[in-house]
Protein backbone atom coordinates (compact mmCIF):
# COMPACT_ATOMS: atom_id res chain seq x y z
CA UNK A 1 50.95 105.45 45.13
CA UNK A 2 52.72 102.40 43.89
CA UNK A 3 53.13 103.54 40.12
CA UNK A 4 56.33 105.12 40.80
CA UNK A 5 57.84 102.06 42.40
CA UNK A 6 56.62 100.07 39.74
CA UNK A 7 57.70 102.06 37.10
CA UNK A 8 61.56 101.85 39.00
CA UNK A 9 61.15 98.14 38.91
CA UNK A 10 60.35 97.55 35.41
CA UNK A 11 63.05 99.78 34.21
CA UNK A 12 65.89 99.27 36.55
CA UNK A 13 65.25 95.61 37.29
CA UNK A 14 63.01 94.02 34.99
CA UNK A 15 64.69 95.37 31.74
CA UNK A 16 67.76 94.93 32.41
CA UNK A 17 67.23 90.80 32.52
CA UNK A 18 67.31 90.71 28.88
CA UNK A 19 71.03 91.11 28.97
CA UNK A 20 71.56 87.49 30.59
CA UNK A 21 71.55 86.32 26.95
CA UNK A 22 75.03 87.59 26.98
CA UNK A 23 75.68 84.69 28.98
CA UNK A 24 75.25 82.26 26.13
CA UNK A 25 77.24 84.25 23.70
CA UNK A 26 81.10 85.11 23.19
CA UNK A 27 80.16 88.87 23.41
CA UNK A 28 82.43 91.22 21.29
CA UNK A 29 82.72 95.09 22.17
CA UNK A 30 81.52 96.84 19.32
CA UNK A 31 78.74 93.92 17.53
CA UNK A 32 75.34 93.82 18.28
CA UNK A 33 74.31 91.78 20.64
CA UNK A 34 71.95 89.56 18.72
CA UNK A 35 74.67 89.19 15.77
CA UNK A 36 77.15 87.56 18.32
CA UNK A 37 78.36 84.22 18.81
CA UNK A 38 76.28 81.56 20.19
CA UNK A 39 78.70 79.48 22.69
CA UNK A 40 75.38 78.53 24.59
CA UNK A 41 76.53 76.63 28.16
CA UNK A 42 80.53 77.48 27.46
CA UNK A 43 80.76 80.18 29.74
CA UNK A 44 79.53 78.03 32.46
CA UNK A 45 81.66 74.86 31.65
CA UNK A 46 84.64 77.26 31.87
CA UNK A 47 83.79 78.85 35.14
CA UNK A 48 82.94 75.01 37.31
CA UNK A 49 86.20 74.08 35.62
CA UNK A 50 88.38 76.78 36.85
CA UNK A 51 90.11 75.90 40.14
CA UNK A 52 89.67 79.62 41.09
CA UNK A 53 85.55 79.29 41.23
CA UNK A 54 85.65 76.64 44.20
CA UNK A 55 88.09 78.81 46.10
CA UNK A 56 85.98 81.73 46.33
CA UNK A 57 82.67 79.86 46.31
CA UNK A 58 84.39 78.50 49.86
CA UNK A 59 85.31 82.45 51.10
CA UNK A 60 81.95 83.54 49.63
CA UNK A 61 79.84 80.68 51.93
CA UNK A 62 81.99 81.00 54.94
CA UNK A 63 81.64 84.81 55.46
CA UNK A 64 78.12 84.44 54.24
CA UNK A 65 77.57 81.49 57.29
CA UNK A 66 79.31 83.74 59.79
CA UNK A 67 77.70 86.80 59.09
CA UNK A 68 74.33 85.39 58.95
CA UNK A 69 75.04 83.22 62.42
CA UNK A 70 76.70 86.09 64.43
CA UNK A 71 74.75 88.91 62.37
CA UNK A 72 71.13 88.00 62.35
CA UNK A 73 70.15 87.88 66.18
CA UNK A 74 71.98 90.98 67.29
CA UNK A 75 70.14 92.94 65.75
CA UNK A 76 66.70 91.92 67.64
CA UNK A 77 68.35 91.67 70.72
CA UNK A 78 69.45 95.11 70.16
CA UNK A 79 65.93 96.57 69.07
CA UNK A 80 64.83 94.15 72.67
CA UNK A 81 67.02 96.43 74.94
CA UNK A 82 66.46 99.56 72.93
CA UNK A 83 62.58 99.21 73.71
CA UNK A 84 63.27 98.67 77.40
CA UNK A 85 64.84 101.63 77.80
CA UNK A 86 62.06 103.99 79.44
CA UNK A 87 64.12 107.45 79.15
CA UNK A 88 62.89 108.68 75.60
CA UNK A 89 66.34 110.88 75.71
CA UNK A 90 68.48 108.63 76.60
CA UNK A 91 66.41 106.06 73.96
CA UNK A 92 67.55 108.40 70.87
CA UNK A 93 70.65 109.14 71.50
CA UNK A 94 71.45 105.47 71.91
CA UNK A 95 69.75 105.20 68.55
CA UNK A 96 71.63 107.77 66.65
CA UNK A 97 74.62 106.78 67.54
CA UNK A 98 74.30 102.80 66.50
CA UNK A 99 72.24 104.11 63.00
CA UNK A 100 75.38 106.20 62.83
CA UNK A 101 78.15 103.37 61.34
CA UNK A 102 75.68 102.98 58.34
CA UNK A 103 75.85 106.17 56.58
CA UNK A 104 79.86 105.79 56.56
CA UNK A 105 80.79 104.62 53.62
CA UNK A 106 83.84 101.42 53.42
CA UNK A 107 86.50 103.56 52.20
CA UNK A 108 86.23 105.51 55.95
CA UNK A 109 85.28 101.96 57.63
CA UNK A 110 88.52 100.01 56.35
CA UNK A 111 90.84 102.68 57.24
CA UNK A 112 89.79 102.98 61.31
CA UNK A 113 89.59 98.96 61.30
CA UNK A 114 93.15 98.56 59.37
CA UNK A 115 94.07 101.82 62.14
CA UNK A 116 92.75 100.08 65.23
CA UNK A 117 93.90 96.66 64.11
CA UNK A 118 97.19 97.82 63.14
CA UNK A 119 100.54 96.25 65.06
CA UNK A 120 100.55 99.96 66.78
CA UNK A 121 96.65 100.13 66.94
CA UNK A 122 94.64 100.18 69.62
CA UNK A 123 93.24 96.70 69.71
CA UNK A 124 96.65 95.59 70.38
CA UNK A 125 97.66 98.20 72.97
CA UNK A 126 94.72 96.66 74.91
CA UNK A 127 95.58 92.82 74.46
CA UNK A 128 99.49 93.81 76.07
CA UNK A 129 97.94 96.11 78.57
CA UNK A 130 96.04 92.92 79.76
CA UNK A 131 98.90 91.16 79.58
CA UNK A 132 96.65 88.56 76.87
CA UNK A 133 99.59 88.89 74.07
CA UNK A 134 103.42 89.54 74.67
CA UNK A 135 103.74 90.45 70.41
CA UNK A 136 101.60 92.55 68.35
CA UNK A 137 99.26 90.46 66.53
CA UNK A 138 99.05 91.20 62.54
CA UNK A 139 95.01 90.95 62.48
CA UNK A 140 95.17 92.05 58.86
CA UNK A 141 98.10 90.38 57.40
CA UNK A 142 97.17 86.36 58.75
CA UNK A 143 94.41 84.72 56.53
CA UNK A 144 92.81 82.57 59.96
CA UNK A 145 91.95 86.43 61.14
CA UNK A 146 90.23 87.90 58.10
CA UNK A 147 86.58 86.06 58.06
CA UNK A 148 86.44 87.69 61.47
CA UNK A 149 87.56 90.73 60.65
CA UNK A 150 85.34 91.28 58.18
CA UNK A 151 82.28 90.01 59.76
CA UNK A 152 82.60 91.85 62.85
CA UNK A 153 83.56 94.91 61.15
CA UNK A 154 80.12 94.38 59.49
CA UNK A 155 77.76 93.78 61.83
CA UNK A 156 79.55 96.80 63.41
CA UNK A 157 78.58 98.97 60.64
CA UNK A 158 74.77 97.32 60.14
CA UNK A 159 74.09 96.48 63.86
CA UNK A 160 71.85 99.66 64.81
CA UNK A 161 70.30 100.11 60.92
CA UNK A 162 69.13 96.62 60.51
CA UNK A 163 67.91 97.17 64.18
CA UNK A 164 65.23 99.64 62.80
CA UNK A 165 62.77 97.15 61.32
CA UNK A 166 62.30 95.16 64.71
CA UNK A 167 61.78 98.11 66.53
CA UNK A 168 59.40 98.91 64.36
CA UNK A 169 57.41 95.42 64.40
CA UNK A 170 58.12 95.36 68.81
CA UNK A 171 56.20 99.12 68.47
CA UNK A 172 53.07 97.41 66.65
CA UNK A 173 52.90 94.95 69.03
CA UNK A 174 49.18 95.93 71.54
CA UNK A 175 50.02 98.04 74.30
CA UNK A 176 47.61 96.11 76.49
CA UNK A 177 49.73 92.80 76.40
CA UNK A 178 52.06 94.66 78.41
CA UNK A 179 49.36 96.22 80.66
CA UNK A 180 48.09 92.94 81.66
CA UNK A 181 51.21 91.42 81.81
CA UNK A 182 51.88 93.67 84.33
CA UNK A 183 48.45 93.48 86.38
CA UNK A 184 49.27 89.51 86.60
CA UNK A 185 52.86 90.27 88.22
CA UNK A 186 54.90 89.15 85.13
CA UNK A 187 58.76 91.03 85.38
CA UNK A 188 60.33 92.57 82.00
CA UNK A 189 62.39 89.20 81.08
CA UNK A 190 58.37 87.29 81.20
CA UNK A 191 57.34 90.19 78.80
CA UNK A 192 59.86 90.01 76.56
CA UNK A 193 59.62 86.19 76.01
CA UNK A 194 55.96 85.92 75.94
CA UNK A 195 54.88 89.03 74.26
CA UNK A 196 57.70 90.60 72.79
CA UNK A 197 59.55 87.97 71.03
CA UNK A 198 56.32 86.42 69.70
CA UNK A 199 55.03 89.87 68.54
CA UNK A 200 58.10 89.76 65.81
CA UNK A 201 58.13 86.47 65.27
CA UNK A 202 56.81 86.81 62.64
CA UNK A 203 59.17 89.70 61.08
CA UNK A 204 62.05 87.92 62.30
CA UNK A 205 61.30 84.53 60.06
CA UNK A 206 60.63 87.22 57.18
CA UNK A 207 63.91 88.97 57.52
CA UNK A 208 65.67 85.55 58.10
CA UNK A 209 63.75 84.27 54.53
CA UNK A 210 65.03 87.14 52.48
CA UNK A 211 68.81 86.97 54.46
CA UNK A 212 68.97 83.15 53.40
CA UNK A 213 68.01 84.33 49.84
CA UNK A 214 70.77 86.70 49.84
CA UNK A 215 73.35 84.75 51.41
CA UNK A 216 75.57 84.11 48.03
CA UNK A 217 75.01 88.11 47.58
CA UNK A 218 77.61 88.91 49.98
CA UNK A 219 79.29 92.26 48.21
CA UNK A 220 82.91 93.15 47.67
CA UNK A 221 83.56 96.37 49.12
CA UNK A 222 84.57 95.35 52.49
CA UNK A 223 87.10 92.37 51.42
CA UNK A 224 88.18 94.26 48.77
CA UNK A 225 89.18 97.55 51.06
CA UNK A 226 90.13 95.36 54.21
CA UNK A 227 92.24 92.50 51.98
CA UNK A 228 96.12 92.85 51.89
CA UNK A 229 98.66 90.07 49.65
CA UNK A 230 99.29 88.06 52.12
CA UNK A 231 95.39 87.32 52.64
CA UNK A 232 94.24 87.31 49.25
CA UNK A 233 93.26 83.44 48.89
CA UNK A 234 90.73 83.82 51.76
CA UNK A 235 89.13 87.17 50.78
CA UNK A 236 88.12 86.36 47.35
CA UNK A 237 84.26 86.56 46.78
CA UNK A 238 82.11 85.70 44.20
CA UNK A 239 81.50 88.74 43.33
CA UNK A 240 84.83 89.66 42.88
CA UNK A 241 85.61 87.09 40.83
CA UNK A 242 82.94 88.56 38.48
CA UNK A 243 84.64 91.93 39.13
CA UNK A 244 88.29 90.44 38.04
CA UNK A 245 87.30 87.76 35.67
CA UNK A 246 85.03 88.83 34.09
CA UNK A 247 85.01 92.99 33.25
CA UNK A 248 88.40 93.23 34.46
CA UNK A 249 89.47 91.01 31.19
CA UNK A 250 87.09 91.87 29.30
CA UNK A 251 85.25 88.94 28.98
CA UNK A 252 81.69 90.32 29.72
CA UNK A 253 80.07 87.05 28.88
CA UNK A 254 81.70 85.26 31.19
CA UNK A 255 80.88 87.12 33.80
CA UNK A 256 77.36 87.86 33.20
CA UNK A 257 77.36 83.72 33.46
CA UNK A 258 78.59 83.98 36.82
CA UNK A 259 75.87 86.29 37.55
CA UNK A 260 73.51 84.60 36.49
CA UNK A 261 74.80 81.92 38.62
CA UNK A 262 74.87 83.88 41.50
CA UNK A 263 71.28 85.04 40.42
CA UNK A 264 69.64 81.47 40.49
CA UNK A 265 71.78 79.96 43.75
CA UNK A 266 69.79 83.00 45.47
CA UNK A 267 66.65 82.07 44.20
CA UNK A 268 66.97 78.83 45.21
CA UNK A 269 68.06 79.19 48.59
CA UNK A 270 64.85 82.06 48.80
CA UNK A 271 62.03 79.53 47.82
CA UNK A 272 63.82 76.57 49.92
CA UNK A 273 64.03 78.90 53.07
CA UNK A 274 60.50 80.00 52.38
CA UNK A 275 59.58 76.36 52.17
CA UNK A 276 61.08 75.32 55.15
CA UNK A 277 59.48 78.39 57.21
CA UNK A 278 55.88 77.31 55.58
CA UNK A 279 56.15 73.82 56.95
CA UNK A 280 57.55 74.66 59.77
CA UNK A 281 56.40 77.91 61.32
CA UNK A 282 53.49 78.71 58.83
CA UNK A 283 54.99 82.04 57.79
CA UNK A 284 56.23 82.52 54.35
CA UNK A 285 57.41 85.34 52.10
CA UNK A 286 55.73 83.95 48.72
């Protein structure tokens, strides 16, 4: 059962790690790859000292922070109140609709957040309409706005998805809790923090392990499609850094360096996390 996926790992993730040596070289189109250069640790000297690194090492973390702090508990509190509701009807329908955001790709997410955010867009029809503003705020075009922007607009578009996996764990959890929960007079808030909650504790340290792991990983689509000039120095990412600096002038070696960067920050942060849980709370990933 497992050959296939291990088949997909060698080949797609396991092979592929030979071309970090790229990272040492001064990689020319055209050579092959063990006749290049040898610049060893250049690459990475160049990249701590370019100015540009820190700045979107800072965008990277923050959004990362934000995301992770306003992110990671909505989703269980979501999967909470989706198991409470009783109607199975009414339970699915609420559950298609958040799983729906997911399958949209950014291109169609970016345009009806730029629409809604717009100086004509809804969100600020409703701040004069509540008399909250007297002048259309430009959500898109002020750099203190964009971390939010983008965070919000993605836990909008994960919320209900990443919402799956503790439904699933709160469904494993013994029926019976419940039953006798219920036989000793205990009300649905008493069940949810006695049974529920500690049923996926354990799921919920997992999921917060490999988040913390992935927490330099943060993407480009969404800054890149939401971004405008005037915010450019606060939506710069890591990993489009990599994306401009390093394939977008040709200098591959450079950025596979930052890569491989990125590559061992996450590792890092996935053992310390695990770590911490292991002395702490006794669950651990590896």
């Amino acid at each position: 059962m497992i050959l296939p996926f291990l088949v997909w790992l060698i080949i797609f993730r396991y092979i592929p790690l030979w071309g970090w040596i790229m990272a040492f070289q001064d990689y020319k189109i055209g050579k092959p790859i063990f006749q290049q250069e040898w610049v060893w640790f250049k690459n990475f000297i160049d990249m701590f000292q370019d100015p540009e690194f820190y700045k979107v090492m800072k965008n990277t973390i923050a959004m990362s922070l934000m995301g992770l702090f306003f992110g990671f508990p909505l989703p269980i509190i979501l999967a909470i109140l989706i198991n409470e509701v009783k109607n199975n009807v009414y339970k699915r329908v609420v559950q298609t609709i958040s799983y729906l955001p997911h399958f949209v790709s950014w291109v169609i997410v970016a345009s009806l957040i730029s629409s809604m955010l717009s100086p004509d867009g809804v969100m600020n029809m409703i701040l004069k309409n509540l008399h909250i503003i007297k002048e259309p705020i430009l959500f898109l075009g002020e750099p203190k706005y964009f971390w939010w922007v983008v965070t919000f607009s993605d836990i909008w578009k994960e919320l209900g998805w990443n919402s799956i996996i503790f439904l699933a764990a709160i469904t494993s959890i013994n029926p019976e809790l419940y039953e006798a929960a219920t036989v000793d007079g205990a009300g649905r808030l008493k069940k949810i923090w006695h049974i529920t909650i500690p049923g996926i504790m354990p799921t919920v340290v997992l999921i917060l392990i490999m988040t913390i792991g992935n927490i330099i990983n943060i993407g480009f689509e969404k800054q890149f499609l939401l971004r405008t000039a005037a915010v450019r120095d606060v939506s710069d990412v890591l990993d489009l850094y990599i994306l401009q600096y390093g394939i977008g002038t040709f200098r591959f070696s450079f950025g596979t360096a930052a890569g491989l960067f990125k590559s061992v920050i996450s590792l890092t942060l996935l053992f310390t996390a695990n770590w911490i849980s292991k002395k702490t709370t006794g669950y651990r990933v590896v």
